[in-house]
PDB file of N, CA and C in Angstrom:
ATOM      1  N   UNK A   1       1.063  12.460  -1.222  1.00  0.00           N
ATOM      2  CA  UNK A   1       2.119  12.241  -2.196  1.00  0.00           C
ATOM      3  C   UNK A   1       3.305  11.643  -1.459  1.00  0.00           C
ATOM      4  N   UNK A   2       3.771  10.346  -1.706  1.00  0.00           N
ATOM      5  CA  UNK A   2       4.684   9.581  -1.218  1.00  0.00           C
ATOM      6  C   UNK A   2       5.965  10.495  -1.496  1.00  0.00           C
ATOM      7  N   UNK A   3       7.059  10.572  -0.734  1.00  0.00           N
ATOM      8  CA  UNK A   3       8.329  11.280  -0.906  1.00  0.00           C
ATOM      9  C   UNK A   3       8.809  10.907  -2.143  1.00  0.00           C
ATOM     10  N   UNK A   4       9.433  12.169  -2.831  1.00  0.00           N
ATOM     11  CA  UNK A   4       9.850  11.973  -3.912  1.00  0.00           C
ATOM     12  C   UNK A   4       9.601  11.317  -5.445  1.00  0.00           C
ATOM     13  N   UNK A   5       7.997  11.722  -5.245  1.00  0.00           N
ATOM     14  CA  UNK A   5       7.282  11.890  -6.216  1.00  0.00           C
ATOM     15  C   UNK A   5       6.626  13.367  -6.950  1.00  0.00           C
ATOM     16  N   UNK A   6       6.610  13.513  -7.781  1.00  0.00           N
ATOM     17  CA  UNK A   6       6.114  14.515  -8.333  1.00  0.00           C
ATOM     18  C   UNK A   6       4.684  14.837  -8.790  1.00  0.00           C
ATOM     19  N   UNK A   7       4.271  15.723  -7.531  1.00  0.00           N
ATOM     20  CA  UNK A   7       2.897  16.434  -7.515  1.00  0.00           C
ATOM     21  C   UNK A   7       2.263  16.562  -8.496  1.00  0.00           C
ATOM     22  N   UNK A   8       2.694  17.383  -9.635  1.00  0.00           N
ATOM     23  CA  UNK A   8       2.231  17.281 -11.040  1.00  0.00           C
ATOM     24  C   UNK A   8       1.489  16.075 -11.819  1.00  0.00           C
ATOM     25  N   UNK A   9       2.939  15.459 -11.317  1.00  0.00           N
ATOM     26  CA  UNK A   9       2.376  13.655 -12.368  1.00  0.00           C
ATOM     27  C   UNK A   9       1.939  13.451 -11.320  1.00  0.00           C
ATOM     28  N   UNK A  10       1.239  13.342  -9.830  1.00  0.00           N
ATOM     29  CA  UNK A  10       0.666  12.849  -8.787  1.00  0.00           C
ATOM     30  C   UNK A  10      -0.501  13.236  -9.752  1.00  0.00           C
ATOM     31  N   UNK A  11      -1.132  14.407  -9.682  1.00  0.00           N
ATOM     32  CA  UNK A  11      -2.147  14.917  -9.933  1.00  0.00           C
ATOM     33  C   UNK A  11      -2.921  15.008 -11.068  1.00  0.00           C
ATOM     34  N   UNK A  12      -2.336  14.875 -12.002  1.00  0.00           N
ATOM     35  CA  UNK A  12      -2.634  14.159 -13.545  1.00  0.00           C
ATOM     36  C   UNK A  12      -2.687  12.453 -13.766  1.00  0.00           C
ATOM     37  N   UNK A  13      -2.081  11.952 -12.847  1.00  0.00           N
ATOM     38  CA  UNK A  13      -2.745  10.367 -12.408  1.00  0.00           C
ATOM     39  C   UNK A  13      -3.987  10.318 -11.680  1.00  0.00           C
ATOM     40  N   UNK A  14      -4.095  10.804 -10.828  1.00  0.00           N
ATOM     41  CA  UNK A  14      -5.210  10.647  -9.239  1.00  0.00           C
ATOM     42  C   UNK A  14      -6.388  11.226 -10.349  1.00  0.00           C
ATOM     43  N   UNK A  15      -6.118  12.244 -11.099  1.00  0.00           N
ATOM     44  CA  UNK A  15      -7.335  12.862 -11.919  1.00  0.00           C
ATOM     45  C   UNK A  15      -7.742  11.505 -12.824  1.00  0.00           C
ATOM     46  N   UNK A  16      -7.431  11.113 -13.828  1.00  0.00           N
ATOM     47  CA  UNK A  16      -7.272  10.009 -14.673  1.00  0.00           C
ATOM     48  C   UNK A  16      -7.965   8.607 -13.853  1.00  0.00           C
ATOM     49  N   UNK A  17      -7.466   8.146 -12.863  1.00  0.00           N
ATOM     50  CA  UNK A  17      -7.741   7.392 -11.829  1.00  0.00           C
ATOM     51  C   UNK A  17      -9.290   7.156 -11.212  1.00  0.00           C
ATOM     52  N   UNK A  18      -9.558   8.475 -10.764  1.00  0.00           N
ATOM     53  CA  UNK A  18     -10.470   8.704 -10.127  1.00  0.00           C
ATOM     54  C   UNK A  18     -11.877   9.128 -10.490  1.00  0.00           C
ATOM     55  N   UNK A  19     -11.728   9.826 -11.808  1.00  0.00           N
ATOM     56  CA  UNK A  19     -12.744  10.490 -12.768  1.00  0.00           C
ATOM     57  C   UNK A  19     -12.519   9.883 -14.324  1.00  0.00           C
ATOM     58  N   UNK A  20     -11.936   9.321 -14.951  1.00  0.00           N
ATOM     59  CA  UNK A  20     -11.843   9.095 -16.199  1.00  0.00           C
ATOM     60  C   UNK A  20     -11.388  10.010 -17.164  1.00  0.00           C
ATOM     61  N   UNK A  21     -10.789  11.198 -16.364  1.00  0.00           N
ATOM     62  CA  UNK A  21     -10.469  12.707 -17.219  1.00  0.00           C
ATOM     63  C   UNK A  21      -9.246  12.901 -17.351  1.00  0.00           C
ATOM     64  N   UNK A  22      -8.594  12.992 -18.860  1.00  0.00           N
ATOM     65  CA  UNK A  22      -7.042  13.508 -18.846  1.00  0.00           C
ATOM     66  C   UNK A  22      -6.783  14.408 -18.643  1.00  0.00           C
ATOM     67  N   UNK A  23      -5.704  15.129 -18.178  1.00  0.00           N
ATOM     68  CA  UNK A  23      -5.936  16.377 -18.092  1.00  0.00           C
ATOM     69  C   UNK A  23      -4.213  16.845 -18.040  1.00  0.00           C
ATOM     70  N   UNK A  24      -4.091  17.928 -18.126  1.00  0.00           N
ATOM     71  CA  UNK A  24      -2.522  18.628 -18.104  1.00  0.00           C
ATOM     72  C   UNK A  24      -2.466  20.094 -16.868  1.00  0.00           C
ATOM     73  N   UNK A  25      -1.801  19.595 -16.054  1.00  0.00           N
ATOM     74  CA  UNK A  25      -1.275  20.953 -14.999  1.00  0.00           C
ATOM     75  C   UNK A  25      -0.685  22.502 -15.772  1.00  0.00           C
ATOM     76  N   UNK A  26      -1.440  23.175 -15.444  1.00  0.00           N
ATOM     77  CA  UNK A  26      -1.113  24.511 -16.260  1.00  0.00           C
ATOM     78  C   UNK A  26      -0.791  25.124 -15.067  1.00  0.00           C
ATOM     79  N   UNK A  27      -0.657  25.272 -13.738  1.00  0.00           N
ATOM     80  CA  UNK A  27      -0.150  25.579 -12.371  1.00  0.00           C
ATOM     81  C   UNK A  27      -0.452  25.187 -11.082  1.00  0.00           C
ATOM     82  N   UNK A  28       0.252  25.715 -10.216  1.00  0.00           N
ATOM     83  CA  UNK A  28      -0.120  25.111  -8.750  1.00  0.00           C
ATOM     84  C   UNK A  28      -0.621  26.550  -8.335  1.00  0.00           C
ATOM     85  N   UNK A  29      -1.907  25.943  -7.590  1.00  0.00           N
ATOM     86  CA  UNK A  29      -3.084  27.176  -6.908  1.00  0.00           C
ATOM     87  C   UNK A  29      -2.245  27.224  -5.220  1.00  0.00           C
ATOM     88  N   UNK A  30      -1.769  26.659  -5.018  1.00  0.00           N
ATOM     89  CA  UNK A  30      -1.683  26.624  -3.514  1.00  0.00           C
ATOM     90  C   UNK A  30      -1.592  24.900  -2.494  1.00  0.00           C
ATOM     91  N   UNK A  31      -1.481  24.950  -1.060  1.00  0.00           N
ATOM     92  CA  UNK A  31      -1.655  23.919  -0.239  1.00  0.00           C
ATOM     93  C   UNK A  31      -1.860  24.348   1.056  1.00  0.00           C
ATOM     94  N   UNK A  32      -2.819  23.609   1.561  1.00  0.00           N
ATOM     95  CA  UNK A  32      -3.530  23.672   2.821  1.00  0.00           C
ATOM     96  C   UNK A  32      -3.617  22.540   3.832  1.00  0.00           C
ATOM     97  N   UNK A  33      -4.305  22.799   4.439  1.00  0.00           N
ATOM     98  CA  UNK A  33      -4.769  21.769   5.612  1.00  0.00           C
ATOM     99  C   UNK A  33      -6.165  21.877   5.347  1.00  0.00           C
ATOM    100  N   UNK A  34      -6.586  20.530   4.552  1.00  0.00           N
ATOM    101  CA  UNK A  34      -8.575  20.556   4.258  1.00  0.00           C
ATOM    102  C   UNK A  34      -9.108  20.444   5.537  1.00  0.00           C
ATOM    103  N   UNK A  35     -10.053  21.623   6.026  1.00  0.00           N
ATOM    104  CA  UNK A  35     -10.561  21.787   7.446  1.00  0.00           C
ATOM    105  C   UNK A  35     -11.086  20.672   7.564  1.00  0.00           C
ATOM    106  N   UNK A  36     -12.147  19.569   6.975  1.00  0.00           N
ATOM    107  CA  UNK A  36     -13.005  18.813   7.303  1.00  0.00           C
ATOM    108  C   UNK A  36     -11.826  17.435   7.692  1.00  0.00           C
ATOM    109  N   UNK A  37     -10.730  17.293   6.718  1.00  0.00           N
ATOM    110  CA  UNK A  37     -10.152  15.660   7.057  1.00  0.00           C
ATOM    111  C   UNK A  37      -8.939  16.207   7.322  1.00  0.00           C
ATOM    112  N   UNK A  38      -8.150  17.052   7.413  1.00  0.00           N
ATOM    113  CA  UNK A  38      -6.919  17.381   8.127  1.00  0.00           C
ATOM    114  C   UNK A  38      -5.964  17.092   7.223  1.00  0.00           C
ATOM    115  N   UNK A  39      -6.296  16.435   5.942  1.00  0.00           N
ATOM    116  CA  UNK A  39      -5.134  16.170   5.087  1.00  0.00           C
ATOM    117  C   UNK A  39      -4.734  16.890   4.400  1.00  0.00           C
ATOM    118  N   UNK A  40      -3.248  17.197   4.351  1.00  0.00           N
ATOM    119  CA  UNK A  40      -2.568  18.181   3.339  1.00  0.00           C
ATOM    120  C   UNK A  40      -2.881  18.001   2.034  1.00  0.00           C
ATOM    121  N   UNK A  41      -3.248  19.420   0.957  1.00  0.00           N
ATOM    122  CA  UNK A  41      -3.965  18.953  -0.085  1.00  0.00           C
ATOM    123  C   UNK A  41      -3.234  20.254  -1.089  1.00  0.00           C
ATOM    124  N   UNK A  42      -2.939  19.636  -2.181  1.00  0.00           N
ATOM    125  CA  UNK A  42      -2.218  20.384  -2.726  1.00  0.00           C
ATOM    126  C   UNK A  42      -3.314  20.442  -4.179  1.00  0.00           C
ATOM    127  N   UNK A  43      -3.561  22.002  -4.621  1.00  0.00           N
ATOM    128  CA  UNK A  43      -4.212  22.147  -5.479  1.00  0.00           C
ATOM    129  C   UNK A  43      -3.686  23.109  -6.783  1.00  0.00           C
ATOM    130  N   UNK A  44      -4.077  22.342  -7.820  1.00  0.00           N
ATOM    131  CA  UNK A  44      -3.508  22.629  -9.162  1.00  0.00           C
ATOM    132  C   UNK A  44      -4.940  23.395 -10.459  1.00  0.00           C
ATOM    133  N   UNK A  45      -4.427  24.189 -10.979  1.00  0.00           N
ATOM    134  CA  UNK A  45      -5.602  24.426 -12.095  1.00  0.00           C
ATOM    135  C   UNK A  45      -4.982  22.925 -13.482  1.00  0.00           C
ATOM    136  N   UNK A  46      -5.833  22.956 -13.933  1.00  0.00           N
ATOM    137  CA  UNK A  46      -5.118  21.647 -14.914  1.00  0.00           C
ATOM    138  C   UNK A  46      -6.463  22.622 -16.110  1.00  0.00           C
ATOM    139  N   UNK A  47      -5.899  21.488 -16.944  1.00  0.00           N
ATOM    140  CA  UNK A  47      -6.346  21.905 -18.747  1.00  0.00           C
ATOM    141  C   UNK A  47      -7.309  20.757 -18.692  1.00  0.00           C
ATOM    142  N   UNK A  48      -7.800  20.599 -19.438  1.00  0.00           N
ATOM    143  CA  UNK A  48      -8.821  19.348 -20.099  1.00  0.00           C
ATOM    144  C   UNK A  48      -8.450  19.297 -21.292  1.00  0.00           C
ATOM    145  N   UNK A  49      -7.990  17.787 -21.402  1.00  0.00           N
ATOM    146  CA  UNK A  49      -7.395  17.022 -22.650  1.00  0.00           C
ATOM    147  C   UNK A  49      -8.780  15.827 -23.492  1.00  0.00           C
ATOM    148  N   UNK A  50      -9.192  15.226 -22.337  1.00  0.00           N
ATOM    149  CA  UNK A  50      -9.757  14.473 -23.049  1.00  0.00           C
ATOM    150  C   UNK A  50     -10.462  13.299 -21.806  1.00  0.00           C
ATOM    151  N   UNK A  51     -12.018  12.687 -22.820  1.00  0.00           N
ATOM    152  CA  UNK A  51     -12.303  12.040 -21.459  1.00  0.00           C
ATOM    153  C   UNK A  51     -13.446  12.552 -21.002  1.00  0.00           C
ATOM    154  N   UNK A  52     -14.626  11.431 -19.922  1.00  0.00           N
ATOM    155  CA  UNK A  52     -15.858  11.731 -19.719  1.00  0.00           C
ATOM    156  C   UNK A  52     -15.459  11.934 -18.101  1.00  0.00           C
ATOM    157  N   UNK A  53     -16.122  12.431 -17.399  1.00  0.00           N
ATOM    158  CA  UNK A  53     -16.093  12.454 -15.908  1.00  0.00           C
ATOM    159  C   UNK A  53     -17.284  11.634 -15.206  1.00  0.00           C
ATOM    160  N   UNK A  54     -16.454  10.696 -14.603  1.00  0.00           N
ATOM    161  CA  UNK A  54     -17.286   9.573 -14.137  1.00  0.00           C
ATOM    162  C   UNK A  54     -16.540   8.899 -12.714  1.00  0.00           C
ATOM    163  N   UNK A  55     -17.641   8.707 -11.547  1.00  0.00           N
ATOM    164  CA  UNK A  55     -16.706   8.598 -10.275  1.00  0.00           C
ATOM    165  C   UNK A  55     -16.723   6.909 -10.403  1.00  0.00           C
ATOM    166  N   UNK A  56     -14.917   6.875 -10.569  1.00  0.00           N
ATOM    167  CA  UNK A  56     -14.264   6.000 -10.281  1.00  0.00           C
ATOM    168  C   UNK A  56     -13.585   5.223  -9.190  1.00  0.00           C
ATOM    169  N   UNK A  57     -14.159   6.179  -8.214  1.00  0.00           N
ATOM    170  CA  UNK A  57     -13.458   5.727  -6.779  1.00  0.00           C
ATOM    171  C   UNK A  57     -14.752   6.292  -5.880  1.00  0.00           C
ATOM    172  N   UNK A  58     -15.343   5.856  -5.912  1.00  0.00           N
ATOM    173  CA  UNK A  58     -16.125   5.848  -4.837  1.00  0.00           C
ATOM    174  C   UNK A  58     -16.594   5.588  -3.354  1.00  0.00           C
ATOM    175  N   UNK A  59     -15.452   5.064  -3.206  1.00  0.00           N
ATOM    176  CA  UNK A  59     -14.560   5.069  -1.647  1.00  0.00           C
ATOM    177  C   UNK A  59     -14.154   6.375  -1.318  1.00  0.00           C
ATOM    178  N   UNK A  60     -13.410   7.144  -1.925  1.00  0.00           N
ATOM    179  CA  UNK A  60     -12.929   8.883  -1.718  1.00  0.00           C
ATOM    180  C   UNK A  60     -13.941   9.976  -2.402  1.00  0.00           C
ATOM    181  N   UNK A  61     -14.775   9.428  -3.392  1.00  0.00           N
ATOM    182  CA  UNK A  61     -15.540  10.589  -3.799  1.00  0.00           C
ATOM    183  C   UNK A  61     -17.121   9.928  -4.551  1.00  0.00           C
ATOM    184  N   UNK A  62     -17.946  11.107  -3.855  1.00  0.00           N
ATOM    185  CA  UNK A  62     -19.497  10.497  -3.446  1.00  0.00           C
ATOM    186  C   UNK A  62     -20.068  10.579  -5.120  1.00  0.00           C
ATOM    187  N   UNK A  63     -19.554  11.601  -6.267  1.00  0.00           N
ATOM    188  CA  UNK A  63     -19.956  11.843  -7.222  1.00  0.00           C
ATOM    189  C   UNK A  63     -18.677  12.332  -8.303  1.00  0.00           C
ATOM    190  N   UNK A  64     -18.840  12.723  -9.743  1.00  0.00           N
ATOM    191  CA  UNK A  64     -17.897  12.949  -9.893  1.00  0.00           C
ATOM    192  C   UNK A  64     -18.464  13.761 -11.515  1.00  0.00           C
ATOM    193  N   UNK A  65     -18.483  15.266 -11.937  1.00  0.00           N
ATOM    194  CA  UNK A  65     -19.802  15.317 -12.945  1.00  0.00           C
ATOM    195  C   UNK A  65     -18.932  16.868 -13.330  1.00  0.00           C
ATOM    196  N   UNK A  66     -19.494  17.193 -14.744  1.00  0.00           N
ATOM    197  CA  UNK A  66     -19.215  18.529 -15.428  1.00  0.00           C
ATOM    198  C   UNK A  66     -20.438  19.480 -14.555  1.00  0.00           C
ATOM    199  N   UNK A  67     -19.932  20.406 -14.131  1.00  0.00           N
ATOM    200  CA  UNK A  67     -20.832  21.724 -13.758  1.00  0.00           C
ATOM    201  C   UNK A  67     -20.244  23.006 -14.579  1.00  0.00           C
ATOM    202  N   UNK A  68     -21.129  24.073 -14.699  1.00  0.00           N
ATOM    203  CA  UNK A  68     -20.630  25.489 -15.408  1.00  0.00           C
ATOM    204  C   UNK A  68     -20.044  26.292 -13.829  1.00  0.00           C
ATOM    205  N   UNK A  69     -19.731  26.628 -14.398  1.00  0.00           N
ATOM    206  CA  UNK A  69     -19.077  27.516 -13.074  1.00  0.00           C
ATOM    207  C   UNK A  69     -19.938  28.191 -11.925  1.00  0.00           C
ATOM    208  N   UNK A  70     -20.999  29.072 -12.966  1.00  0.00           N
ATOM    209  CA  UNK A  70     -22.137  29.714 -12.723  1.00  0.00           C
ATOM    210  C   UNK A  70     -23.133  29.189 -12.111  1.00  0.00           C
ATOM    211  N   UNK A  71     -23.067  27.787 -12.093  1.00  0.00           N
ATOM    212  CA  UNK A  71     -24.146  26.720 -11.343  1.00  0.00           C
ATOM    213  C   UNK A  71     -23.342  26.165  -9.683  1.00  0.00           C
ATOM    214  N   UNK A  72     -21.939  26.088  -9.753  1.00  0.00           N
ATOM    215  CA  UNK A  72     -20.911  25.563  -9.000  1.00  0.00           C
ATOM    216  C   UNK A  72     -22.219  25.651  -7.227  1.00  0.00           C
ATOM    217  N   UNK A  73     -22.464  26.512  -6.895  1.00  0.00           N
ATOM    218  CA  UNK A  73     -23.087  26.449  -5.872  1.00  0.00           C
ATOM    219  C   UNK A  73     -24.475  25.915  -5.691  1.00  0.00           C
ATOM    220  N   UNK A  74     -24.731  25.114  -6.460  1.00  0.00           N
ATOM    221  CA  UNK A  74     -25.711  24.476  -6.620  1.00  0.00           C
ATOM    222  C   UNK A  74     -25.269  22.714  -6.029  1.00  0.00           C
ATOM    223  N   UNK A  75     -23.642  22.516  -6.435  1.00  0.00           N
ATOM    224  CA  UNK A  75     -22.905  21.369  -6.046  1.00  0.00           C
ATOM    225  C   UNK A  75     -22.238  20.914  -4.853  1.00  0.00           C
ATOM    226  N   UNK A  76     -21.865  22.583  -3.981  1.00  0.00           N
ATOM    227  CA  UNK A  76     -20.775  22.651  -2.930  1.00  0.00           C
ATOM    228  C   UNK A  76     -20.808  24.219  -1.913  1.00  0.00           C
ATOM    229  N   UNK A  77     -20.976  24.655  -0.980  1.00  0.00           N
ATOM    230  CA  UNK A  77     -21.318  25.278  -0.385  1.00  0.00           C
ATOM    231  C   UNK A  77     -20.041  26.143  -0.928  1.00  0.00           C
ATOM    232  N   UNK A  78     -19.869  27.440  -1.077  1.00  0.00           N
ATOM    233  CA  UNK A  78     -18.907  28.353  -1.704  1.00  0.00           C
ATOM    234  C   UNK A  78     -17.301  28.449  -0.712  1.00  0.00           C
ATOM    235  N   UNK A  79     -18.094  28.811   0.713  1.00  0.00           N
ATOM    236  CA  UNK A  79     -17.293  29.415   1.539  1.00  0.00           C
ATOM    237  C   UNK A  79     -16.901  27.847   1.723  1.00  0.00           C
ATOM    238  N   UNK A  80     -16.815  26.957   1.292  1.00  0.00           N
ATOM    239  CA  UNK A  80     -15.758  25.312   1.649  1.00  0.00           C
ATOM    240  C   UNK A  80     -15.342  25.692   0.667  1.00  0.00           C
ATOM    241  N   UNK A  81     -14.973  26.366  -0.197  1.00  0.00           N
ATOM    242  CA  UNK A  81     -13.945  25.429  -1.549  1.00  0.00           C
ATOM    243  C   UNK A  81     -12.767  26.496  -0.891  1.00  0.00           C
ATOM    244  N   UNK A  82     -11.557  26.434  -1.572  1.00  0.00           N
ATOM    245  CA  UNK A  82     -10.210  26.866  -1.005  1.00  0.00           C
ATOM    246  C   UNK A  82     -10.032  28.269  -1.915  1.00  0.00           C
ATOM    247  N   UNK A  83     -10.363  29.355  -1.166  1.00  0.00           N
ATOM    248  CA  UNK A  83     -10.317  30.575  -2.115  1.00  0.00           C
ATOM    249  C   UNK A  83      -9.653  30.599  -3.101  1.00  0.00           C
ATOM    250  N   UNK A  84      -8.211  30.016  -3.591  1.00  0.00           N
ATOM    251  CA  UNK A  84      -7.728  30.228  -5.002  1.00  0.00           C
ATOM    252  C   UNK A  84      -8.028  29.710  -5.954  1.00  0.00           C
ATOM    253  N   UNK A  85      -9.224  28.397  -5.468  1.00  0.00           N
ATOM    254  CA  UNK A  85      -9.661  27.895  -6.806  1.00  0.00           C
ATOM    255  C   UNK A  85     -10.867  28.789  -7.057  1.00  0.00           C
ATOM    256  N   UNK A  86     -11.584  29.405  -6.152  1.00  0.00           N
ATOM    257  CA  UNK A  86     -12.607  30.898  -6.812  1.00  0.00           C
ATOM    258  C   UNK A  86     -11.811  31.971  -7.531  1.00  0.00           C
ATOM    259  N   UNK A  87     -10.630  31.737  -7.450  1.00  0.00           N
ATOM    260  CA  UNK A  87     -10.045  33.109  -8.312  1.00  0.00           C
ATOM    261  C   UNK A  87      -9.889  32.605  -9.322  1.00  0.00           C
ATOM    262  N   UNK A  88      -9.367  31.437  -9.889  1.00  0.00           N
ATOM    263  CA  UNK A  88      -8.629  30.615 -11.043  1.00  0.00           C
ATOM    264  C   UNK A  88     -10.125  30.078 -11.739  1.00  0.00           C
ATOM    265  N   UNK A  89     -11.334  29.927 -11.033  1.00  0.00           N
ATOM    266  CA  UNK A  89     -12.597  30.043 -11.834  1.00  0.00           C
ATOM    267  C   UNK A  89     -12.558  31.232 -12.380  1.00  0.00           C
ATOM    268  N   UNK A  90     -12.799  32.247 -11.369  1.00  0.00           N
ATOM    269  CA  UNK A  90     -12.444  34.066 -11.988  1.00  0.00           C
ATOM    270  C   UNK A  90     -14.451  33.886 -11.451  1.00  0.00           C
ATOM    271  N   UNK A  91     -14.405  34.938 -10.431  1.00  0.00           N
ATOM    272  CA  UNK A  91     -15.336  35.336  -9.641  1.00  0.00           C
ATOM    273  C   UNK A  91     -16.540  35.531  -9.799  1.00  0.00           C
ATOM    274  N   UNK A  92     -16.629  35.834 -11.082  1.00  0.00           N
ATOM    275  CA  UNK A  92     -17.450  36.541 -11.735  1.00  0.00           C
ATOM    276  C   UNK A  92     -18.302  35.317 -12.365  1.00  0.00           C
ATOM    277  N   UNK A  93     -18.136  34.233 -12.020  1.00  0.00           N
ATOM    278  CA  UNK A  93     -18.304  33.484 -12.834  1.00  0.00           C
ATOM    279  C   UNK A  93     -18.745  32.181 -12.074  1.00  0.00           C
ATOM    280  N   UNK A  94     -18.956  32.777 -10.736  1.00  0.00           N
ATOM    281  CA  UNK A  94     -19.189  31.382  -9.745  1.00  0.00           C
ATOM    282  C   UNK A  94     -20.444  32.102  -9.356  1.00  0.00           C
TER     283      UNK A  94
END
């Protein structure tokens, strides 16, 4: 996020952009350092407004697809995703 831009509308663009999905920020989960590329990564729960999910950038991302929660480890090894987005799924449910 270039200085003095806003994360929010960062992140409701880059979504839109990248996947074809509108979507609305309902909070910020947290920010880290992503172990694998070192880049600061700031993560949000968002709403779903509207829109198919389809990878649009395929330079930054290999796929881009609806999963149930309950399947999620079928897509991404568990212990990589950033623990607060397993809570904001709600546990029980991954």
């Amino acid at each position: 996020i270039k200085p003095g831009r806003d994360p929010t509308l960062v992140a409701v663009s880059e979504t839109l952009a990248e996947t074809g999905v509108h979507c609305s920020v309902r909070s910020m989960l947290g920010t880290r350092l992503h172990p694998k590329t070192g880049a600061l990564c700031s993560y949000f729960l968002c709403d779903y407004l509207a829109g198919e999910a389809e990878n649009r950038d395929p330079v930054e991302n290999s796929a881009a697809t609806w999963a149930p929660t309950s399947r999620l480890s079928n897509f991404i090894d568990l212990e990589s995703i950033y623990p607060p987005i397993i809570d904001a799924l709600g546990a029980t449910h991954v």
